[in-house]
C-alpha atoms as a PDB file:
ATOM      1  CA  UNK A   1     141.004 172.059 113.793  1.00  0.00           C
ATOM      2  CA  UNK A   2     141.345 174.912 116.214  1.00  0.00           C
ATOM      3  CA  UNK A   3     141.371 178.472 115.078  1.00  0.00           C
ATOM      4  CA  UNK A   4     145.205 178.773 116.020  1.00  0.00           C
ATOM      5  CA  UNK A   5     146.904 177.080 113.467  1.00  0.00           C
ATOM      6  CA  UNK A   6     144.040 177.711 110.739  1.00  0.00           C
ATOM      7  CA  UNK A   7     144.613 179.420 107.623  1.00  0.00           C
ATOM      8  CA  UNK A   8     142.119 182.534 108.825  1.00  0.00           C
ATOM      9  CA  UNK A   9     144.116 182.554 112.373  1.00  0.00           C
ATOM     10  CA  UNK A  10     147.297 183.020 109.686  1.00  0.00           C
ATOM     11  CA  UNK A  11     145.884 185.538 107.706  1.00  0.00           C
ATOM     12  CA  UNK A  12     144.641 187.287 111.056  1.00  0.00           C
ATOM     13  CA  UNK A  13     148.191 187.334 111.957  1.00  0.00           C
ATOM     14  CA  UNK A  14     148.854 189.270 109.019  1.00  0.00           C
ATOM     15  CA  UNK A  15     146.183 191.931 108.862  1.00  0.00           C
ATOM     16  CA  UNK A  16     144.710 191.982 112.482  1.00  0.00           C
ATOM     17  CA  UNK A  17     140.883 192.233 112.548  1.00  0.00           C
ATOM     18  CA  UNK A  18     140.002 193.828 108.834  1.00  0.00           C
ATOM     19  CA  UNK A  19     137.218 192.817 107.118  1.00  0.00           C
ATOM     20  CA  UNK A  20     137.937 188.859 106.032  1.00  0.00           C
ATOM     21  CA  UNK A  21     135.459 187.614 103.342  1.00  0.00           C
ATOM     22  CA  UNK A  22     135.413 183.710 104.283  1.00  0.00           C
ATOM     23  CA  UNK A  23     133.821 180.863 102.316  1.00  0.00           C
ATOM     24  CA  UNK A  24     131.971 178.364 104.936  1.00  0.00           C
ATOM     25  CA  UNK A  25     129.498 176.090 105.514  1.00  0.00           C
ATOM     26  CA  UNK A  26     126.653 175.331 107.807  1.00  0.00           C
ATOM     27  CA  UNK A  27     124.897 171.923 108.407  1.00  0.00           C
ATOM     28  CA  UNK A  28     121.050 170.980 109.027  1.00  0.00           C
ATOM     29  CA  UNK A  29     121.427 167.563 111.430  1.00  0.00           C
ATOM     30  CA  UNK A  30     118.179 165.717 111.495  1.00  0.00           C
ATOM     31  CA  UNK A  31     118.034 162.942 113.615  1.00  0.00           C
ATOM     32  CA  UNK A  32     115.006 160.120 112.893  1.00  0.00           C
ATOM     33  CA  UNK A  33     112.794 161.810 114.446  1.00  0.00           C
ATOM     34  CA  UNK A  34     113.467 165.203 112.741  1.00  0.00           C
ATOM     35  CA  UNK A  35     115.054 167.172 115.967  1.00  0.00           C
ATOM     36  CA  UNK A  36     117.359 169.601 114.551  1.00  0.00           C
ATOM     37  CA  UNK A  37     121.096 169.202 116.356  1.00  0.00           C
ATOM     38  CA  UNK A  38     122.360 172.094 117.558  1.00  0.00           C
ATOM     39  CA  UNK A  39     125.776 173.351 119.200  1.00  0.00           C
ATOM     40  CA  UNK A  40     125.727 175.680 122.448  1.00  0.00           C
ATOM     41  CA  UNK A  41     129.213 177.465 121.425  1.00  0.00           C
ATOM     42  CA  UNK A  42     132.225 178.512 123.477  1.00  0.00           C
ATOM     43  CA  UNK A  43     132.639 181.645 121.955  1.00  0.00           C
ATOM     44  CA  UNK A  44     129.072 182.927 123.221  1.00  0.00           C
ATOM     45  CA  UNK A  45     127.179 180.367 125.025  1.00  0.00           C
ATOM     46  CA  UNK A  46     124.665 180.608 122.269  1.00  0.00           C
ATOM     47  CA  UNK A  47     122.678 177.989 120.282  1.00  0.00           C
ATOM     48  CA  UNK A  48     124.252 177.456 116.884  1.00  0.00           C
ATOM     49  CA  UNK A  49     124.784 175.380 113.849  1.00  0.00           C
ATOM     50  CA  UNK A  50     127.756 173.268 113.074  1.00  0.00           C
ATOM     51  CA  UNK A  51     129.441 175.601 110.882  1.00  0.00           C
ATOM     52  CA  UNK A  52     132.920 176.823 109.965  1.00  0.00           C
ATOM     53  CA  UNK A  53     134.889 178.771 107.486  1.00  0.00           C
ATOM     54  CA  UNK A  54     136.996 176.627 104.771  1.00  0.00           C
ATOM     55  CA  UNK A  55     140.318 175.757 104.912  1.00  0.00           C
ATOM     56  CA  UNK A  56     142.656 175.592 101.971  1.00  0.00           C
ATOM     57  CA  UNK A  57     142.574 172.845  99.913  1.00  0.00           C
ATOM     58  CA  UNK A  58     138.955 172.414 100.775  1.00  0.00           C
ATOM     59  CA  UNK A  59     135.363 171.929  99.210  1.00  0.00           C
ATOM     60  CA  UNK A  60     131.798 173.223 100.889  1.00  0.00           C
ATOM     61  CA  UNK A  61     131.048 169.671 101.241  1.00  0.00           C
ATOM     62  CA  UNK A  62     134.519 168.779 102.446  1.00  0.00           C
ATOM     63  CA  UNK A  63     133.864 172.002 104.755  1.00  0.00           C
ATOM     64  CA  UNK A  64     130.319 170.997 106.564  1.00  0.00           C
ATOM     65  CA  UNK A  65     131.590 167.393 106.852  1.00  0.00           C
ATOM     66  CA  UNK A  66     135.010 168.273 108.722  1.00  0.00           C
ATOM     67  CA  UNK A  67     132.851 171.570 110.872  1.00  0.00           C
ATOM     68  CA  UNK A  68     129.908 168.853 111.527  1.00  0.00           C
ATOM     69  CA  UNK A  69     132.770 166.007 112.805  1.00  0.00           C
ATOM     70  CA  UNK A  70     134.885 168.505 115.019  1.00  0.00           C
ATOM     71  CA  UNK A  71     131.815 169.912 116.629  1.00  0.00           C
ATOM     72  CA  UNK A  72     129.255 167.634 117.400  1.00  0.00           C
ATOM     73  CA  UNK A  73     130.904 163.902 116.900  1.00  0.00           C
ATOM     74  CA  UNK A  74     128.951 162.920 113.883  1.00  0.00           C
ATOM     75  CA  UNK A  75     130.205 161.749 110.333  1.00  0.00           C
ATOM     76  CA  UNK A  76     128.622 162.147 106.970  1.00  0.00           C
ATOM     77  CA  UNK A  77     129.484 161.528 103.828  1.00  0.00           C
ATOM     78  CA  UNK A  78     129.762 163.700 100.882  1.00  0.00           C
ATOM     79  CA  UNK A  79     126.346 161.657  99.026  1.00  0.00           C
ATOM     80  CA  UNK A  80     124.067 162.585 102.605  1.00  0.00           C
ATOM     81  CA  UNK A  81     124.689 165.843 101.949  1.00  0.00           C
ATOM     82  CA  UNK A  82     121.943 167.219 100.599  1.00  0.00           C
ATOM     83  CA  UNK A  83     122.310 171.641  99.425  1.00  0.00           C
ATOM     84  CA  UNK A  84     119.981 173.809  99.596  1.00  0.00           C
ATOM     85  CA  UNK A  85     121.030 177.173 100.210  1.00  0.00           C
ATOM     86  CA  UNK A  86     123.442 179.649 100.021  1.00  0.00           C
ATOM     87  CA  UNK A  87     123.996 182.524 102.330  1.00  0.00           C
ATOM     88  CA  UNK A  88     125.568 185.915 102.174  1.00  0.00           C
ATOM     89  CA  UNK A  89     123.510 188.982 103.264  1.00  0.00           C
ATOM     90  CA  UNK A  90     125.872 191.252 104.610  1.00  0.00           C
ATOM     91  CA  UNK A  91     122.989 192.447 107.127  1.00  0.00           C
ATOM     92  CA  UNK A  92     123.256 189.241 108.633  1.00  0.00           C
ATOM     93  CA  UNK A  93     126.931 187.426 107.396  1.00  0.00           C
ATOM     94  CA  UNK A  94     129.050 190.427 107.994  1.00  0.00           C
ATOM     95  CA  UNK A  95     129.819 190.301 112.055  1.00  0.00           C
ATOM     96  CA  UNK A  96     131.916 191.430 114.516  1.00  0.00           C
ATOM     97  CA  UNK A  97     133.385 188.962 116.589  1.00  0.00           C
ATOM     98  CA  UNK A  98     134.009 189.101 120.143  1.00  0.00           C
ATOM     99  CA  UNK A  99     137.516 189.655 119.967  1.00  0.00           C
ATOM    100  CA  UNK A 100     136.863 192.575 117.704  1.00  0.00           C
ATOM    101  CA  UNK A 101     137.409 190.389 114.282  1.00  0.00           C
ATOM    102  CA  UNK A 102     135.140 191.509 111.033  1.00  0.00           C
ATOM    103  CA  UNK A 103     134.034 188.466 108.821  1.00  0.00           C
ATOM    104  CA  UNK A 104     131.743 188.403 106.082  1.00  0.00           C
ATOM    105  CA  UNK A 105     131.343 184.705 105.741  1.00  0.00           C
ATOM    106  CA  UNK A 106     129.467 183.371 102.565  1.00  0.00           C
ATOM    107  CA  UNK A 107     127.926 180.243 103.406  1.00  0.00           C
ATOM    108  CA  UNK A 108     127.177 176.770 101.754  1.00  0.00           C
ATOM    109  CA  UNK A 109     124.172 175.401 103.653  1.00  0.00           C
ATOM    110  CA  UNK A 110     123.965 172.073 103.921  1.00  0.00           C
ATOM    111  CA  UNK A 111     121.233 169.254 105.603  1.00  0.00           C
ATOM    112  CA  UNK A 112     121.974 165.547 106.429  1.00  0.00           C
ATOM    113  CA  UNK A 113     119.443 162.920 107.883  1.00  0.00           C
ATOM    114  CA  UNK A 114     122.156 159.882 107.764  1.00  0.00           C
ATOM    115  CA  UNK A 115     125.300 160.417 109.856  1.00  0.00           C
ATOM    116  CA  UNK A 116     126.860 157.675 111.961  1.00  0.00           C
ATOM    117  CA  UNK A 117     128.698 158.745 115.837  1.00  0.00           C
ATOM    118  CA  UNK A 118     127.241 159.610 119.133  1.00  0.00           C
ATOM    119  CA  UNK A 119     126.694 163.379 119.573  1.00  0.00           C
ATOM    120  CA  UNK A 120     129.511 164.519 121.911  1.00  0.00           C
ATOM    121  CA  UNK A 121     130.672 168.287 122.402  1.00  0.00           C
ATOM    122  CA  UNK A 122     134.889 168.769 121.392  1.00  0.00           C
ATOM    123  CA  UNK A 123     135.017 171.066 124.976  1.00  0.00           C
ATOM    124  CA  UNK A 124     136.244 174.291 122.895  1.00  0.00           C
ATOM    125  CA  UNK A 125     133.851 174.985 119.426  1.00  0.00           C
ATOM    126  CA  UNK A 126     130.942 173.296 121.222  1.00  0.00           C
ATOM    127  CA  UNK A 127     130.184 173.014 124.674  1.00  0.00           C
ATOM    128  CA  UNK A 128     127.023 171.035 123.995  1.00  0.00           C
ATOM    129  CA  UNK A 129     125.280 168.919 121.833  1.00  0.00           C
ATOM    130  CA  UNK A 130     121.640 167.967 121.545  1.00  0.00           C
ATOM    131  CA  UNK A 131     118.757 167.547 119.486  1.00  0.00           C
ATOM    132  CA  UNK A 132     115.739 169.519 119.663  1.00  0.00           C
ATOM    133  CA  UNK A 133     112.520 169.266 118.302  1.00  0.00           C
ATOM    134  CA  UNK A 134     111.393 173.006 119.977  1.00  0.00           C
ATOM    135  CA  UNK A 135     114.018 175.800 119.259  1.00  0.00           C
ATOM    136  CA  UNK A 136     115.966 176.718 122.621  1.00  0.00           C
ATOM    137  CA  UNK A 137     117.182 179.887 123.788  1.00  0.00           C
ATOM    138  CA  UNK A 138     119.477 181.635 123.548  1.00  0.00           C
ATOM    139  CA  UNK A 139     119.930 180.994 120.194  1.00  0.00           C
ATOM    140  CA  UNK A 140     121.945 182.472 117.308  1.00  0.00           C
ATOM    141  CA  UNK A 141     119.247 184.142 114.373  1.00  0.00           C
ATOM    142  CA  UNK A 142     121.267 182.385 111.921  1.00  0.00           C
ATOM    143  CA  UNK A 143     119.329 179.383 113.249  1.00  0.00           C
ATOM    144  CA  UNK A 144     115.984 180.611 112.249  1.00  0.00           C
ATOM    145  CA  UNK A 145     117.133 182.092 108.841  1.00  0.00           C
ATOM    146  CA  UNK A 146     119.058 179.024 107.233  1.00  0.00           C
ATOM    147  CA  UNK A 147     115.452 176.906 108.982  1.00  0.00           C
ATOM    148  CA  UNK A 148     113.268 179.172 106.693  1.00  0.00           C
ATOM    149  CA  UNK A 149     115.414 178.436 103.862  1.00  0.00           C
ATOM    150  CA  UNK A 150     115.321 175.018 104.576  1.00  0.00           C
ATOM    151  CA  UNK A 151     111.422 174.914 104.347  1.00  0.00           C
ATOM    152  CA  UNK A 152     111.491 177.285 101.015  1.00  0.00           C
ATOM    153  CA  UNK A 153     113.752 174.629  99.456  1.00  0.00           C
ATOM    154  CA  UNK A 154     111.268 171.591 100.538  1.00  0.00           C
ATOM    155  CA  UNK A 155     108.403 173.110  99.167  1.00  0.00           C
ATOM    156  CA  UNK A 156     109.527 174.917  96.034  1.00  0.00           C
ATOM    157  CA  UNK A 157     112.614 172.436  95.541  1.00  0.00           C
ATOM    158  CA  UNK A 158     114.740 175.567  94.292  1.00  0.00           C
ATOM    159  CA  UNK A 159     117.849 176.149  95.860  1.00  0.00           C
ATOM    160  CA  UNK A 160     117.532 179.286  97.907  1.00  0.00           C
ATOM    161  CA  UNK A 161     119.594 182.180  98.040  1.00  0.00           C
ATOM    162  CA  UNK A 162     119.800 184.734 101.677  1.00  0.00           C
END
């Protein structure tokens, strides 16, 4: 789904760019090689995460599944996801967008190693889509924070919290 039309854009319309606290979710795409996929956004032409905010109606999992799809091509299923994390530090979640927008987004982090599709960018969210075993630049920081998280979680096997 595109932002116009979405239930934030509708609240947006409402109370301009105030500070919105949105659930969302963000997803860890391993390939079989373990190469992280990544999205080079429209917004700023930096490397990201699939990720989105929720839409009414919906779950995280519902959430990561739907942002993974629209961005990047790929399909998972609710029992490949696999969560690990949660994220909400307002020193890092609470941004101002481009167009002047304030979010504080709380995010259900999510990582999948089985997905069917070919990776292919939807021309407006993502502009690319690869997988990378090195980190490329420029890159969003969120990328390196939910990746720590990630490796917390595999080696203590307690869901994180950030």
């Amino acid at each position: 789904m595109s932002f116009e039309g979405s239930y934030l854009w509708r609240l947006r319309q409402k109370i301009g760019s105030d500070l919105v606290l949105v659930p969302a979710a963000q997803v860890l795409a391993f390939d079989s090689a373990g190469r992280l996929l990544l999205i080079k956004r429209g917004d700023t032409r930096r490397w990201g995460l699939p990720a989105g905010g929720a839409e009414p109606g919906a779950t995280f999992e519902l959430t990561a599944i739907r942002e993974l799809e629209e961005e990047t091509g790929l399909r998972a299923e609710p029992g490949d996801l696999e969560a690990f994390a949660c994220v909400s530090d307002p020193d890092m979640y609470d941004v101002t967008l481009l167009n002047g927008d304030r979010v504080h987004s709380f995010g259900m982090c999510f990582a999948v190693h089985r997905w069917s599709g070919t990776p292919r960018p939807d021309g407006d969210e993502s502009l690319e889509v690869e997988f990378f075993a090195d980190l490329p630049e420029p890159r969003h920081e969120h990328i390196d924070t939910t990746l720590a998280l990630w490796r917390a979680y595999r080696e203590t096997g307690r869901f994180q919290t950030g």
